[in-house]
N, C-alpha and C. Protein backbone atom coordinates (compact mmCIF):
# COMPACT_ATOMS: atom_id res chain seq x y z
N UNK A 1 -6.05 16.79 19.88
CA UNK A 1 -6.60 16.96 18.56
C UNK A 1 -5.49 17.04 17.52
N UNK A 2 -4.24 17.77 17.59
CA UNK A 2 -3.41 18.15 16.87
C UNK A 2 -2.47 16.82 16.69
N UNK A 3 -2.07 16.09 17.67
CA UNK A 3 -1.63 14.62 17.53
C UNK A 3 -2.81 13.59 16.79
N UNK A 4 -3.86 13.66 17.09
CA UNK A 4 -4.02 12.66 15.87
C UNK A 4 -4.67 13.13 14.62
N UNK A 5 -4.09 14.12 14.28
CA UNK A 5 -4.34 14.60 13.28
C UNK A 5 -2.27 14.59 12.31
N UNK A 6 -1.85 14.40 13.58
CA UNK A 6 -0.24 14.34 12.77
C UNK A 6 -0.40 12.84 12.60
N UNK A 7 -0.65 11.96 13.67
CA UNK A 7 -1.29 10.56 13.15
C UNK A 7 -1.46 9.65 11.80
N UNK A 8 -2.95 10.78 11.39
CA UNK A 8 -3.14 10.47 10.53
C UNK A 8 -2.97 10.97 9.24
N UNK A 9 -2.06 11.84 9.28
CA UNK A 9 -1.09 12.20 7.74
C UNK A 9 0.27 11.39 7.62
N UNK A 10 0.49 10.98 9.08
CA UNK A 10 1.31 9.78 8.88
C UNK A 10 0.96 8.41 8.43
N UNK A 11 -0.27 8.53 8.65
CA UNK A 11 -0.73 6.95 7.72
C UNK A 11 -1.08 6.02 8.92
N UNK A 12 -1.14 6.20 10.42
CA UNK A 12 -1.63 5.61 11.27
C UNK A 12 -2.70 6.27 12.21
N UNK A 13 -2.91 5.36 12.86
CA UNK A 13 -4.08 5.81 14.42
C UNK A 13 -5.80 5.64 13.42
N UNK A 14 -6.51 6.15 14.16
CA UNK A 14 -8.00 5.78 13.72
C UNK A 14 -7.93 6.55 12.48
N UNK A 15 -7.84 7.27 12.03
CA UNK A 15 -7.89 7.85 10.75
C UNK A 15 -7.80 7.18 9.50
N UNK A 16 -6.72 5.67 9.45
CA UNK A 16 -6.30 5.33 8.30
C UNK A 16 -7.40 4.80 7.31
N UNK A 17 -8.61 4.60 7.77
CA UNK A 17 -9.61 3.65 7.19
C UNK A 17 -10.14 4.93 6.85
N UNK A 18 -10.15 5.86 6.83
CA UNK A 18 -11.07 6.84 6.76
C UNK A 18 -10.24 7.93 5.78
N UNK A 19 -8.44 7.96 5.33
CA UNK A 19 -8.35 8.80 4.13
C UNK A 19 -8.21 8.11 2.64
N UNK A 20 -9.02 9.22 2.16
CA UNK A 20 -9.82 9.15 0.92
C UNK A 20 -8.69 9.34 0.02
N UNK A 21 -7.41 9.55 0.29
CA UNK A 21 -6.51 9.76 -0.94
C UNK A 21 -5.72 8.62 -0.85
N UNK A 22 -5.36 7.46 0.34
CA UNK A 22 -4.77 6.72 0.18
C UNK A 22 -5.31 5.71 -0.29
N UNK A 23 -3.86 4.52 -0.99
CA UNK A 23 -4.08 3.46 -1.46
C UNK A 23 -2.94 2.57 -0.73
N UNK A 24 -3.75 1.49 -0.36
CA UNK A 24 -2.79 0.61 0.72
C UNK A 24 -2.90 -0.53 0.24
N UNK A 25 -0.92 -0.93 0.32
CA UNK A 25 -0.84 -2.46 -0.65
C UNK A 25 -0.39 -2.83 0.82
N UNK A 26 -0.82 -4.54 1.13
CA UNK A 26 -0.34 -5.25 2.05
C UNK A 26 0.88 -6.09 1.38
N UNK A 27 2.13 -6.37 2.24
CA UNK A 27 3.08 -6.93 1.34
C UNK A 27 3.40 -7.75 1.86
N UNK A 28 4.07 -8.94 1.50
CA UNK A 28 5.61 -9.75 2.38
C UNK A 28 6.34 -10.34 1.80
N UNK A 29 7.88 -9.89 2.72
CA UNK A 29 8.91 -10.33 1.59
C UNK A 29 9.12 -11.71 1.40
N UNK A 30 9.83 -11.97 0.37
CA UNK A 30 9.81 -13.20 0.12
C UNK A 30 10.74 -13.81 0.65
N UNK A 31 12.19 -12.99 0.99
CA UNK A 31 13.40 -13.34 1.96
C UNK A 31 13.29 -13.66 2.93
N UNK A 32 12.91 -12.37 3.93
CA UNK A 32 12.54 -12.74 5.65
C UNK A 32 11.06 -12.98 6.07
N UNK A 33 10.04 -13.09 4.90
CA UNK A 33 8.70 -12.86 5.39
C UNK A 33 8.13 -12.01 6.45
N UNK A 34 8.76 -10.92 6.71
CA UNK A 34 7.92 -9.63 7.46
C UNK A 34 6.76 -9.26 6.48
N UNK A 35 5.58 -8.63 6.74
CA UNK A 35 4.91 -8.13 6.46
C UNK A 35 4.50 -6.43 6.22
N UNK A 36 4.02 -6.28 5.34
CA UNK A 36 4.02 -4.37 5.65
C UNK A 36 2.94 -3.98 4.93
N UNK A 37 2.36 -3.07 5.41
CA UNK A 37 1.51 -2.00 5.28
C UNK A 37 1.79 -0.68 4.19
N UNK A 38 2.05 -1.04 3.41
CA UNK A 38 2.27 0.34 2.63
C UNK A 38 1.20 1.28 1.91
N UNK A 39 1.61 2.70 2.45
CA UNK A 39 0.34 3.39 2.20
C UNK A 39 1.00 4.39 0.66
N UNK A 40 0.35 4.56 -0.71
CA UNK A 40 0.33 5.23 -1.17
C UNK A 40 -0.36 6.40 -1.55
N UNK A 41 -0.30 7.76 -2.06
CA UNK A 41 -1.38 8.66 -2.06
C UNK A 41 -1.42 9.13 -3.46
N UNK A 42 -2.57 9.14 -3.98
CA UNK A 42 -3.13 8.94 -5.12
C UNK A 42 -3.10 10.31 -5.61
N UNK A 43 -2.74 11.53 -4.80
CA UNK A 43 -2.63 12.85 -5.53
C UNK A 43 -1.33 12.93 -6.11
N UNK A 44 -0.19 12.18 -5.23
CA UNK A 44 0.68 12.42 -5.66
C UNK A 44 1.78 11.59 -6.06
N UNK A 45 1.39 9.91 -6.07
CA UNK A 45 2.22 8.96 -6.21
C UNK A 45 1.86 8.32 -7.33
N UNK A 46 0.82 8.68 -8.37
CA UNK A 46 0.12 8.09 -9.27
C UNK A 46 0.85 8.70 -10.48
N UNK A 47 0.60 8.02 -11.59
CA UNK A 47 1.71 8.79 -12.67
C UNK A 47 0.27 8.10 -13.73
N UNK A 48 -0.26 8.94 -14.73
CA UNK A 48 -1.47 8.75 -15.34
C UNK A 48 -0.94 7.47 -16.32
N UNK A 49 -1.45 6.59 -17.04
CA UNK A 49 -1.12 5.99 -18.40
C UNK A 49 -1.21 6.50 -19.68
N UNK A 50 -0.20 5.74 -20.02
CA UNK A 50 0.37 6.71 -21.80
C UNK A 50 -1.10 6.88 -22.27
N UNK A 51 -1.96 5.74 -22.53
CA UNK A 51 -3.32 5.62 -23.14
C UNK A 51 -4.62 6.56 -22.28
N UNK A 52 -3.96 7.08 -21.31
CA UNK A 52 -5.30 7.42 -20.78
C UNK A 52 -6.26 6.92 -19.79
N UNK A 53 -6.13 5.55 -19.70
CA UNK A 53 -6.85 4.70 -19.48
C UNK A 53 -7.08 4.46 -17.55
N UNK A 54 -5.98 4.56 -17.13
CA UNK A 54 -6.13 4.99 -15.84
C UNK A 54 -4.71 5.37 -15.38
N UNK A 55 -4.19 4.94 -14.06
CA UNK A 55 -3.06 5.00 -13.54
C UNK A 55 -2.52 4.16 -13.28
N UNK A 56 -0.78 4.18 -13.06
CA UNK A 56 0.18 3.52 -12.77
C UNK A 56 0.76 4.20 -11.27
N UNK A 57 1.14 3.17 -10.72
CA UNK A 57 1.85 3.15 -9.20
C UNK A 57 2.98 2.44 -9.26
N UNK A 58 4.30 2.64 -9.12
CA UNK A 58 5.33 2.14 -9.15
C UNK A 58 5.65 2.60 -7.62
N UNK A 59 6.02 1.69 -6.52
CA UNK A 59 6.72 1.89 -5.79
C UNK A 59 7.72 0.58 -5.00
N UNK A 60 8.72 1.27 -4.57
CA UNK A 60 9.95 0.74 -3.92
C UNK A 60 9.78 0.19 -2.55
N UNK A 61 9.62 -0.82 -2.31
CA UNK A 61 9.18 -0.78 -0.76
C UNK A 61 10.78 -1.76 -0.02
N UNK A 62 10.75 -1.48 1.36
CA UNK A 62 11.82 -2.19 2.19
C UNK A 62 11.23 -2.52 3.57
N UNK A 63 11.64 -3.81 3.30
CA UNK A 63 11.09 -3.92 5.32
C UNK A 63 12.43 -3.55 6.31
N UNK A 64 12.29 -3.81 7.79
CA UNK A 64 12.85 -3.53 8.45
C UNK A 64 13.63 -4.50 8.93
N UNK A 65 13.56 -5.70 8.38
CA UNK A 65 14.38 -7.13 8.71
C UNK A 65 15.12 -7.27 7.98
N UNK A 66 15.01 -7.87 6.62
CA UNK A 66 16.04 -8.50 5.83
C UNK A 66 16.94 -7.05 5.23
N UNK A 67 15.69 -5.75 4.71
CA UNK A 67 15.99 -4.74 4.31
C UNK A 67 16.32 -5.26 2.29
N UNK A 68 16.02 -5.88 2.07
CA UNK A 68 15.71 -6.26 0.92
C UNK A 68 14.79 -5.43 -0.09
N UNK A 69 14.78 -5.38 -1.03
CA UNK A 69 14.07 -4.33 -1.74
C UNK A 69 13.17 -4.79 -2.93
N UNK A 70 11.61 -4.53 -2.32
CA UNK A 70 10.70 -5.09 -3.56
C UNK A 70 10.05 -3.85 -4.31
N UNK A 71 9.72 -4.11 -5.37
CA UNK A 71 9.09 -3.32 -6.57
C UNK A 71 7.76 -3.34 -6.78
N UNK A 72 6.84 -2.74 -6.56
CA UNK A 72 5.36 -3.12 -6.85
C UNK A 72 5.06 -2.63 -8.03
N UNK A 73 4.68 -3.11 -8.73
CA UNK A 73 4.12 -1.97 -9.92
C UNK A 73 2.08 -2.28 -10.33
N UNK A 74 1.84 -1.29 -10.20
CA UNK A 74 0.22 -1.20 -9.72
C UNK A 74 -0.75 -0.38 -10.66
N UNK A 75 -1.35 -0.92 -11.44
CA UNK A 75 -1.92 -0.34 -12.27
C UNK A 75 -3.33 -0.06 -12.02
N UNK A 76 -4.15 1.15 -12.00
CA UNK A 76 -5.40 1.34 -11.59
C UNK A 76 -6.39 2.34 -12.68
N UNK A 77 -7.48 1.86 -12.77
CA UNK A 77 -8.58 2.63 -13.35
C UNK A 77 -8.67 3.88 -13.07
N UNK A 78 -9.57 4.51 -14.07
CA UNK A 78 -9.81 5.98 -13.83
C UNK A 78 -10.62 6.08 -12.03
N UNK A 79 -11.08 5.55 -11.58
CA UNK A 79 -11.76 5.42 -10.33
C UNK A 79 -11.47 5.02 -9.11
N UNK A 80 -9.83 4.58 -9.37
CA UNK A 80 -8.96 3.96 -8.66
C UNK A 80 -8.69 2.69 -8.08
N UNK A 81 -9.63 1.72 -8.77
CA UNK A 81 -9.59 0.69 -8.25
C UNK A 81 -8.47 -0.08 -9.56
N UNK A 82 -8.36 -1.12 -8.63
CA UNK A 82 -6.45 -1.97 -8.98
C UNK A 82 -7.24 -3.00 -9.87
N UNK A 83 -6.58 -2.87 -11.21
CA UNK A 83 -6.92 -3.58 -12.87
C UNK A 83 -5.77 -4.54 -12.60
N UNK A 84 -4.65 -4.95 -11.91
CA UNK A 84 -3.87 -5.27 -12.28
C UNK A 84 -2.11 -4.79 -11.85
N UNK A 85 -1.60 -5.85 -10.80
CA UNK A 85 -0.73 -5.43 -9.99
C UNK A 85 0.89 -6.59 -10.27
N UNK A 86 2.05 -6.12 -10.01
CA UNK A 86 3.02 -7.38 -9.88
C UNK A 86 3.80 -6.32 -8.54
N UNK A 87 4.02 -7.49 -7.93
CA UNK A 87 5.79 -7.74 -6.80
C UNK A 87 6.62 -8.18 -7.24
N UNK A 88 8.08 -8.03 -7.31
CA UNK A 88 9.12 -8.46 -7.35
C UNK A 88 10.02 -8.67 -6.03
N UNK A 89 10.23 -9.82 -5.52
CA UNK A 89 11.01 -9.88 -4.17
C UNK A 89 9.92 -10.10 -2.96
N UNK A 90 8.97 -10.20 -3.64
CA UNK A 90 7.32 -10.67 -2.74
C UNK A 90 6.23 -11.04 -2.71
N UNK A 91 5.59 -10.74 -1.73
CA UNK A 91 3.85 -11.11 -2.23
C UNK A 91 2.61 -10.42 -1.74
N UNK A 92 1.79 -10.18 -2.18
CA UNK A 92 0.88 -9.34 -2.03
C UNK A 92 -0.03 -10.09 -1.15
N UNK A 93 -0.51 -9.48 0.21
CA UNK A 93 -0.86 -10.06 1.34
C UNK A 93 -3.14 -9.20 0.83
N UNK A 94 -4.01 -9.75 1.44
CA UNK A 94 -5.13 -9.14 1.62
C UNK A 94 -4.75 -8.72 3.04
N UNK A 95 -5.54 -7.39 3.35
CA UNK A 95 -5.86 -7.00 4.40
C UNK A 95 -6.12 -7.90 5.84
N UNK A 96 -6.77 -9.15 5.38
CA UNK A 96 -7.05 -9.84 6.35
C UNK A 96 -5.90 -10.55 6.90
N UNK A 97 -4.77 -11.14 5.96
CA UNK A 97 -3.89 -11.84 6.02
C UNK A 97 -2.84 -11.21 6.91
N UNK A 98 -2.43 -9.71 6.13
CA UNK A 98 -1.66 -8.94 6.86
C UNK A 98 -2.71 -8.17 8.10
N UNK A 99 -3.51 -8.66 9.09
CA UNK A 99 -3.86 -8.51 10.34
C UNK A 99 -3.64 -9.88 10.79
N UNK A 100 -3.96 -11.12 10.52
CA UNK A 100 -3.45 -12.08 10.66
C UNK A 100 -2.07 -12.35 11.39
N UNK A 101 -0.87 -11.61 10.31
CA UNK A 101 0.24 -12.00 10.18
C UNK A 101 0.96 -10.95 11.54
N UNK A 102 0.23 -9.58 11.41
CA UNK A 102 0.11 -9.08 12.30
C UNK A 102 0.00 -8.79 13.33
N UNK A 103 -1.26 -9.12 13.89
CA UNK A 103 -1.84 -9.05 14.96
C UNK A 103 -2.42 -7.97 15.25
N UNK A 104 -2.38 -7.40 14.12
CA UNK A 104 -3.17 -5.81 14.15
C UNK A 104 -4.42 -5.77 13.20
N UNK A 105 -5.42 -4.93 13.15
CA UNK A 105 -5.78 -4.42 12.02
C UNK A 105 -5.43 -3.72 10.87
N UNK A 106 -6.11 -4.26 10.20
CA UNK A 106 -5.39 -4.02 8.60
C UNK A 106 -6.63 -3.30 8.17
N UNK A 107 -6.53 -1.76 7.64
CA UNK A 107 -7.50 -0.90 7.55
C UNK A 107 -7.55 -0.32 6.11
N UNK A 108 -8.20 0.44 5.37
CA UNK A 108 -7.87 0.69 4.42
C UNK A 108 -8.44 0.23 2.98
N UNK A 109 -8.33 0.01 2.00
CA UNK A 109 -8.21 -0.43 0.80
C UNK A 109 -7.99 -1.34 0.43
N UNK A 110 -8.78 -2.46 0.23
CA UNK A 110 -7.97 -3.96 -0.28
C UNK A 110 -7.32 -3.66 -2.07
N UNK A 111 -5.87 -4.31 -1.52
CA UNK A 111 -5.28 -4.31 -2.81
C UNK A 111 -6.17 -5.56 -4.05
């Protein structure tokens, strides 16, 4: 019980489709084309907009191949759904693509 419960505060095992605070961008770089899973959490990775209007997500991501470094910047509604996203150094994969690319399931939140 206590392992997949460390699991899934790590962002894997059956749990991931099922927490309510994350937001998961599928990525791949544009250098080595690995793919990744990145999980953000909306209590605490969200930074509100000047206007009010919803939130901003800025994050840094790196794969484990080229180790290259992309920029997401992710803008979301008061309700959390994504108004409007850019990569720098990549590309934004759907869920399906990155299981595809994978060979895994891709769970979670479509970006």
């Amino acid at each position: 019980m206590i392992w997949r419960r460390i699991r899934e505060l790590l962002g894997g095992g059956e749990g991931r489709g099922r927490d309510p605070d994350a937001i998961w961008l599928y990525v791949q770089c544009a250098h080595c084309g690995a793919p990744l899973a990145v999980r953000a959490d909306r209590r605490y990775d969200l930074n509100p907009e000047e206007d009010g209007s919803g939130y901003v997500l800025i994050k840094e991501i790196m794969d484990d191949r080229c180790f290259r470094l992309m920029r997401a910047e992710v803008h979301l509604d008061a309700a959390y759904r994504i108004v409007a996203r850019t990569l720098e150094g990549g590309r934004f994969l759907s869920p399906e693509e990155y299981a595809r690319l994978t060979g895994s399931t891709a769970e979670g939140r479509a970006p």
